[in-house]
PDB file of N, CA and C in Angstrom:
ATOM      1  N   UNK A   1     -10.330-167.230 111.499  1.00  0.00           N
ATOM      2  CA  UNK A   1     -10.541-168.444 110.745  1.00  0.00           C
ATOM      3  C   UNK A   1      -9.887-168.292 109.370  1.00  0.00           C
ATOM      4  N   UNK A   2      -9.461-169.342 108.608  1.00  0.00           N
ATOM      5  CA  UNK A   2      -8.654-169.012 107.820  1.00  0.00           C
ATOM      6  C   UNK A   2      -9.804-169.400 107.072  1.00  0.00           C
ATOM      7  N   UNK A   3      -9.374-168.756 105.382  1.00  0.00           N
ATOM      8  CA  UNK A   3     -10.012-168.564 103.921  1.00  0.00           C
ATOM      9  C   UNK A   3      -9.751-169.685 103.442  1.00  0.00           C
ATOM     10  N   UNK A   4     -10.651-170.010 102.453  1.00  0.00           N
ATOM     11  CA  UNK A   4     -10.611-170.848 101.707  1.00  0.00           C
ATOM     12  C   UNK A   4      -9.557-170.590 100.825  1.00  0.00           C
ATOM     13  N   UNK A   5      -8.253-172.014 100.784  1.00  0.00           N
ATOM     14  CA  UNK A   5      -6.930-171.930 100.285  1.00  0.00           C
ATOM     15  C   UNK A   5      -5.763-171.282 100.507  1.00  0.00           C
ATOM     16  N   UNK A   6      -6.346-170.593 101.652  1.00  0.00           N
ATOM     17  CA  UNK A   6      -5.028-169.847 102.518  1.00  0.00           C
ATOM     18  C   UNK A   6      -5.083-171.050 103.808  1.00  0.00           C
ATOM     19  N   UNK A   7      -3.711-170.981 104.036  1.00  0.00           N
ATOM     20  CA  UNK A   7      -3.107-172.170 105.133  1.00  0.00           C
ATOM     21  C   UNK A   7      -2.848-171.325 106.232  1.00  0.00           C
ATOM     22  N   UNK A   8      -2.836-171.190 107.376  1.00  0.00           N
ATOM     23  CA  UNK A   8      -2.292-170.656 108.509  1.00  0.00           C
ATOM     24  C   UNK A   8      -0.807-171.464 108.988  1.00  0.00           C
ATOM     25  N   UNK A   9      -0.127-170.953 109.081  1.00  0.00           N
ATOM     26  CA  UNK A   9       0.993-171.260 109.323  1.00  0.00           C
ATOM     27  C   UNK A   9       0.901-171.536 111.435  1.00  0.00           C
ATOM     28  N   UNK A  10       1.592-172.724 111.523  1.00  0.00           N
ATOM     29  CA  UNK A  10       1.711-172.629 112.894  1.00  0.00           C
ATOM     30  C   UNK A  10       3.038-172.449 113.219  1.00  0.00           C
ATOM     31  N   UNK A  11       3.086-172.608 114.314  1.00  0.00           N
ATOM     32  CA  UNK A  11       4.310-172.048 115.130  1.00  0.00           C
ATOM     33  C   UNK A  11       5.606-173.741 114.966  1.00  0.00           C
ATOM     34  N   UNK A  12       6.806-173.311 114.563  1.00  0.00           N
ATOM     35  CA  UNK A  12       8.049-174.002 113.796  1.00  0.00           C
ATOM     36  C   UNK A  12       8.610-174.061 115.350  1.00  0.00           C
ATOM     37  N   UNK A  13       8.992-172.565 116.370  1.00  0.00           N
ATOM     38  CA  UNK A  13       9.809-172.165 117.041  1.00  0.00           C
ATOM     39  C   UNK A  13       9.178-172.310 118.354  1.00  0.00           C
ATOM     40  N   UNK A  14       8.886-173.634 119.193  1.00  0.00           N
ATOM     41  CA  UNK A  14       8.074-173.592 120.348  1.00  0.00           C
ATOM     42  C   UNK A  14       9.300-172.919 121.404  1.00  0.00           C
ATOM     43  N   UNK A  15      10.151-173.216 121.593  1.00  0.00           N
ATOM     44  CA  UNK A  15      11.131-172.535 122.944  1.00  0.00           C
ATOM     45  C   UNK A  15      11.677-170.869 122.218  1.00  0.00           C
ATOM     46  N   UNK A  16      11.181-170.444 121.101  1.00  0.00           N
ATOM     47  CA  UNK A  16      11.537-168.848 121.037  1.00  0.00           C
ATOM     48  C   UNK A  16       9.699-168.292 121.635  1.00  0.00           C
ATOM     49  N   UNK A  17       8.591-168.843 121.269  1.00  0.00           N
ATOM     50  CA  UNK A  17       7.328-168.707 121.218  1.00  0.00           C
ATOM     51  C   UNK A  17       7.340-168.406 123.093  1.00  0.00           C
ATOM     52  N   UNK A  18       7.842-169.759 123.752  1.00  0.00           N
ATOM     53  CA  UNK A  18       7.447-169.864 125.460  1.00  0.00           C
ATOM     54  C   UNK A  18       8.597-168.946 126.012  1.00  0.00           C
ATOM     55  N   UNK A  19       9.933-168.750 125.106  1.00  0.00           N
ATOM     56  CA  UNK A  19      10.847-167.706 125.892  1.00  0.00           C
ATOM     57  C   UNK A  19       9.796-165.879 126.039  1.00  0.00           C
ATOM     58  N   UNK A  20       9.162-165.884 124.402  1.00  0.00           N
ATOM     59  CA  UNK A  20       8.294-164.602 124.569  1.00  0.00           C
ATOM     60  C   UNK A  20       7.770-164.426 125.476  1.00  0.00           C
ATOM     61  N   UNK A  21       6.740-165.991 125.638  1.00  0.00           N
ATOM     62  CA  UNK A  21       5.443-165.655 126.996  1.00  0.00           C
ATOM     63  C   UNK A  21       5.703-165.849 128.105  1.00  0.00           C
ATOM     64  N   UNK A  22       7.304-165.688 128.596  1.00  0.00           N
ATOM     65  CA  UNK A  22       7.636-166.225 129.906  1.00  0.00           C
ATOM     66  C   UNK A  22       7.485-167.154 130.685  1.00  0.00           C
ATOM     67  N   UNK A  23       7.021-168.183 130.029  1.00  0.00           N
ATOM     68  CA  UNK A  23       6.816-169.538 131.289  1.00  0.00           C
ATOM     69  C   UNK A  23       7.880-170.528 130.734  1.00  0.00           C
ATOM     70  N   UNK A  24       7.813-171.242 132.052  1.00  0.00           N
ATOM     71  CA  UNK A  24       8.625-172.628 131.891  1.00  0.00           C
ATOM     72  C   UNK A  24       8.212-173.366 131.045  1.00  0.00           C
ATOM     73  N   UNK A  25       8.574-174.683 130.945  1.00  0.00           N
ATOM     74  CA  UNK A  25       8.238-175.504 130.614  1.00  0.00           C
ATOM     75  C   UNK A  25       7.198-176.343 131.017  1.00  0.00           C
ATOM     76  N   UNK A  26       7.286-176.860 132.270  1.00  0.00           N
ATOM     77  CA  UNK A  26       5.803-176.942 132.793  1.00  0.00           C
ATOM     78  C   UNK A  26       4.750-176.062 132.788  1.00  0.00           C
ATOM     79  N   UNK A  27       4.981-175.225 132.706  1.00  0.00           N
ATOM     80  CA  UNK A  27       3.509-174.220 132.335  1.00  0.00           C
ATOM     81  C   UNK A  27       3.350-174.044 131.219  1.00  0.00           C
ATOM     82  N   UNK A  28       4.195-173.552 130.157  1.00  0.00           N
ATOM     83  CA  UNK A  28       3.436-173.317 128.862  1.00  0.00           C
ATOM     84  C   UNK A  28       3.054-175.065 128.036  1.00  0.00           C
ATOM     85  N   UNK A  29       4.083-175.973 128.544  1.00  0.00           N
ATOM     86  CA  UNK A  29       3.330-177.333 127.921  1.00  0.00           C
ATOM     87  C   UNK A  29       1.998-177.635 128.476  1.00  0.00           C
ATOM     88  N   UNK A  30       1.776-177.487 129.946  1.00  0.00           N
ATOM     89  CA  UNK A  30       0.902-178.191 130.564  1.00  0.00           C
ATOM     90  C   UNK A  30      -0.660-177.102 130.391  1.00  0.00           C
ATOM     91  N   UNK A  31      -0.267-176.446 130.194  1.00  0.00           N
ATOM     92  CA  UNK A  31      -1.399-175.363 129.795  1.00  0.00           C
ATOM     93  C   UNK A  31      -2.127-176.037 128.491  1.00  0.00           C
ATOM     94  N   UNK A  32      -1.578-176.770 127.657  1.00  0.00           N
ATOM     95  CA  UNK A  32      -2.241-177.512 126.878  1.00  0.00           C
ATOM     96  C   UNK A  32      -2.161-178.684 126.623  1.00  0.00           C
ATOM     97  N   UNK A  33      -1.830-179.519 127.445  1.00  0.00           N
ATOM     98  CA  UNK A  33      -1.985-181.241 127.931  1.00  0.00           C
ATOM     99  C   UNK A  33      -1.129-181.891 127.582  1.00  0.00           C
ATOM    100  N   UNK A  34       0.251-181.285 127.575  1.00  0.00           N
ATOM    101  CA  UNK A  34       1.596-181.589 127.355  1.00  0.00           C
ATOM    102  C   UNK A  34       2.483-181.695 128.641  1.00  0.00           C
ATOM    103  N   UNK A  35       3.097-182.879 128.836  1.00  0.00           N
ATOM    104  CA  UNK A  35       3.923-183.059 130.181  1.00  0.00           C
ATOM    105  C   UNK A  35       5.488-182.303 129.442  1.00  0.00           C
ATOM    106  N   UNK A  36       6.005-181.811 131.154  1.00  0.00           N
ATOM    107  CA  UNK A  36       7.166-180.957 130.762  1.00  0.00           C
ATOM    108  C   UNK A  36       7.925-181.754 129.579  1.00  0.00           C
ATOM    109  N   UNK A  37       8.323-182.987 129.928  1.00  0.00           N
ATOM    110  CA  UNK A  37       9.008-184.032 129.237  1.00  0.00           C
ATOM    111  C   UNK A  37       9.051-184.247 127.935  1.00  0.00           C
ATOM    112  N   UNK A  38       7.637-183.999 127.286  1.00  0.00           N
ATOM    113  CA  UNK A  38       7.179-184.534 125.981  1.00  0.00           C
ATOM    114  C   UNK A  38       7.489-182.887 125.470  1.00  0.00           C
ATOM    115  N   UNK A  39       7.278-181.699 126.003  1.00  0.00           N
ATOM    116  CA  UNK A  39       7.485-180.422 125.458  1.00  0.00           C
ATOM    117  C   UNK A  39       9.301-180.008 124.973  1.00  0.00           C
ATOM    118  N   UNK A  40       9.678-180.907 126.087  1.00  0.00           N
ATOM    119  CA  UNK A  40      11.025-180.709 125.874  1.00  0.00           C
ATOM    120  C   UNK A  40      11.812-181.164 124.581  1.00  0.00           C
ATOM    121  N   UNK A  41      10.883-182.544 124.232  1.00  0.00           N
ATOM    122  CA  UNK A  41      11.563-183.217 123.151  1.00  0.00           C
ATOM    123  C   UNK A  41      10.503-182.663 122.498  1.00  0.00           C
ATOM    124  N   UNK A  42       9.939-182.068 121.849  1.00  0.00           N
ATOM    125  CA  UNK A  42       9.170-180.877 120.742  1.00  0.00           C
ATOM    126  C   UNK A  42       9.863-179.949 120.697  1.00  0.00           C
ATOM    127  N   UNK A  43      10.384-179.262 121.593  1.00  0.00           N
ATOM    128  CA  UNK A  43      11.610-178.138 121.450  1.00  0.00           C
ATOM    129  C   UNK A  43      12.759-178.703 120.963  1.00  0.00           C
ATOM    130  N   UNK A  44      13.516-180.007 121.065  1.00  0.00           N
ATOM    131  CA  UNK A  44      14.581-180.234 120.758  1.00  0.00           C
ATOM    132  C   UNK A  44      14.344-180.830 119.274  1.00  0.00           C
ATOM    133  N   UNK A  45      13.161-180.912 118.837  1.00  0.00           N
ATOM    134  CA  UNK A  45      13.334-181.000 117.244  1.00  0.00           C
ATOM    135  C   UNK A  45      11.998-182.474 117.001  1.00  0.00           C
ATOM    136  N   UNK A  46      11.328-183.591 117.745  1.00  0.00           N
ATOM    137  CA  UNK A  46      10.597-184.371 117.583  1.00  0.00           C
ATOM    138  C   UNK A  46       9.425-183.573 117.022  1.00  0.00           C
ATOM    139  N   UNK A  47       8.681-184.535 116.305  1.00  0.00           N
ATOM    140  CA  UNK A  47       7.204-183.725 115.381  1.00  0.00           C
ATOM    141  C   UNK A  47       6.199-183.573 116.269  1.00  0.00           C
ATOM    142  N   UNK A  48       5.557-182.346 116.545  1.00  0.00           N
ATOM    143  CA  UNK A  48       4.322-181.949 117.005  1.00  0.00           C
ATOM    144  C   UNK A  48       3.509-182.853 116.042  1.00  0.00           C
ATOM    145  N   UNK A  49       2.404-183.301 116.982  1.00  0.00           N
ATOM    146  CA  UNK A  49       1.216-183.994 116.084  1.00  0.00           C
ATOM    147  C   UNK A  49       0.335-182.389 115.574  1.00  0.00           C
ATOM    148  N   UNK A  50      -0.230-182.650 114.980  1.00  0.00           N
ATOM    149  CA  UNK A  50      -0.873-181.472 114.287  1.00  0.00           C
ATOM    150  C   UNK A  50      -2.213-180.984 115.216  1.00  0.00           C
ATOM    151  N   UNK A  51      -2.604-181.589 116.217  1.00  0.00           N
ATOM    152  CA  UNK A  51      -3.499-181.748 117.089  1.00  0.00           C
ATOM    153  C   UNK A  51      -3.135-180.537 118.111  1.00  0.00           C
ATOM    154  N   UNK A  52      -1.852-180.929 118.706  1.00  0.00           N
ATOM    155  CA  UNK A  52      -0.901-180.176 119.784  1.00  0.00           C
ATOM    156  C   UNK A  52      -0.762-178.845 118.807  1.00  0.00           C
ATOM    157  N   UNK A  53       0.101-178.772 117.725  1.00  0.00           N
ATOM    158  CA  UNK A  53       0.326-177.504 116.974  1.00  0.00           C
ATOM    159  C   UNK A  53      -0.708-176.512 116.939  1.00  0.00           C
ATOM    160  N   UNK A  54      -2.152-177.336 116.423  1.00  0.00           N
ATOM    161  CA  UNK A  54      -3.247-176.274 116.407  1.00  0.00           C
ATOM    162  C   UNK A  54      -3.648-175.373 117.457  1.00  0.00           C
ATOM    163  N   UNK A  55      -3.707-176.503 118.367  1.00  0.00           N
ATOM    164  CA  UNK A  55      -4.352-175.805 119.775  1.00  0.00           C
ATOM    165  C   UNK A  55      -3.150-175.075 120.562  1.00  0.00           C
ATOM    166  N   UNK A  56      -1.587-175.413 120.680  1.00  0.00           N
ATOM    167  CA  UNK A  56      -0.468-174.320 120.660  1.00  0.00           C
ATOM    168  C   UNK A  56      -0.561-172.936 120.000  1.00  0.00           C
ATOM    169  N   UNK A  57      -1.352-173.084 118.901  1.00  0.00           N
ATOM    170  CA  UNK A  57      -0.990-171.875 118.149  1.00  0.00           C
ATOM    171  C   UNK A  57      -2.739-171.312 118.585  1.00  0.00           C
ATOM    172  N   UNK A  58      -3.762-171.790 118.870  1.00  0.00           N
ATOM    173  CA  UNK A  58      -5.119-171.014 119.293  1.00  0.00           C
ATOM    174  C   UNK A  58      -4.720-170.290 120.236  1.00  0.00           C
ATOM    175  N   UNK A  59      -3.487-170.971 121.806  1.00  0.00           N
ATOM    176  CA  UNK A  59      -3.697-170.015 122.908  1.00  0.00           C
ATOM    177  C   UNK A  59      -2.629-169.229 122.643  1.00  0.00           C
ATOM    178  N   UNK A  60      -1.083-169.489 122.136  1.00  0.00           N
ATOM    179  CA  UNK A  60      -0.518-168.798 122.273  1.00  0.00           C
ATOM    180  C   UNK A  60      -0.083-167.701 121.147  1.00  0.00           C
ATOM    181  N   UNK A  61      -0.650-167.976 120.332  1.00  0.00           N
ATOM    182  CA  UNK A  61      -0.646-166.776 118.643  1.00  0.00           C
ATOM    183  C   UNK A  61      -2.023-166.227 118.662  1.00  0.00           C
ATOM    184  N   UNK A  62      -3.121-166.935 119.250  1.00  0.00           N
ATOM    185  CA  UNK A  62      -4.083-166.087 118.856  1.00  0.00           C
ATOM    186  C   UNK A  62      -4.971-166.022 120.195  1.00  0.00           C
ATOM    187  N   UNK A  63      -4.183-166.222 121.320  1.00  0.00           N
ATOM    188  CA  UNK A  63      -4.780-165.719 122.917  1.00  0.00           C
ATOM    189  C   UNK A  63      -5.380-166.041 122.747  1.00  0.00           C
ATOM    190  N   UNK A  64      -6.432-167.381 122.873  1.00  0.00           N
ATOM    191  CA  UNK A  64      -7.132-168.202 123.139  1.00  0.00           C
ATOM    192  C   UNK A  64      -7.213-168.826 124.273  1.00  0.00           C
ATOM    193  N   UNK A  65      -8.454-168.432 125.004  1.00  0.00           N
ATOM    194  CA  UNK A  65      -8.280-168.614 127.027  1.00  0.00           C
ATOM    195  C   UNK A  65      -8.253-170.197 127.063  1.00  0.00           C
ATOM    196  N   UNK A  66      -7.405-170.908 127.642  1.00  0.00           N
ATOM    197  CA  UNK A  66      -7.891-172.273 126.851  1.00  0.00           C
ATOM    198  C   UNK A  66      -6.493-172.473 127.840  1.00  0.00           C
ATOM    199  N   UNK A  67      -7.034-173.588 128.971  1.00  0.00           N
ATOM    200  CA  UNK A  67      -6.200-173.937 129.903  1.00  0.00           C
ATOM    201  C   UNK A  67      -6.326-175.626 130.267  1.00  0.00           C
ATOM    202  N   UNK A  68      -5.938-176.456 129.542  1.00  0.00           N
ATOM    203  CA  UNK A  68      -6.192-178.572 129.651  1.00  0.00           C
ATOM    204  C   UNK A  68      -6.219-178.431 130.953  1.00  0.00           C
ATOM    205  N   UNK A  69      -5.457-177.523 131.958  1.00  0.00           N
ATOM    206  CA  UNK A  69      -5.712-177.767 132.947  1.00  0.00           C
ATOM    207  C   UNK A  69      -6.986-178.237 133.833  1.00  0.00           C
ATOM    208  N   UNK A  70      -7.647-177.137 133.656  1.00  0.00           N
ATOM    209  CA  UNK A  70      -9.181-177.042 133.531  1.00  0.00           C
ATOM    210  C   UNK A  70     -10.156-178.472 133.532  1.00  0.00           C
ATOM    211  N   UNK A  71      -9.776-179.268 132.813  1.00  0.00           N
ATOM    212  CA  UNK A  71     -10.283-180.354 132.306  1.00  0.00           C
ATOM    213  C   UNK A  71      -9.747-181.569 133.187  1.00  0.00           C
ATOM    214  N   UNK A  72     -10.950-182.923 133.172  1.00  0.00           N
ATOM    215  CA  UNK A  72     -10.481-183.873 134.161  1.00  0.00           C
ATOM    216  C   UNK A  72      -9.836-184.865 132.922  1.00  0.00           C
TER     217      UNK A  72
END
């Protein structure tokens, strides 16, 4: 959890981040309620809502078991 007045930085570099963790595109978007499609244009430079960024950066910076799949 971050300190009071320290910012956590999220992740800038989503296709160097999913090249690390080895998945496609359909898997590392859809792992958090992102269609391949919409991940693709987040990699090519469109703004993450800050919603997507947070919870991107819970499972994949701070291994957070956390699969949208899961969910209806």
């Amino acid at each position: 959890m971050a300190t009071a007045g320290k910012k956590t930085r999220l992740i800038t570099d989503y296709k160097t981040v999913r090249a690390k963790v080895r998945l496609n595109q359909t898997e590392f978007w859809g792992r958090i309620g992102v269609t391949q499609s919409g991940g693709s244009r987040y990699e090519e430079g469109r703004k993450v809502p800050k919603a997507i960024a947070i919870l991107a950066h819970e499972v994949y910076i701070k291994g957070s078991n956390i699969d949208a799949r899961d969910y209806k």
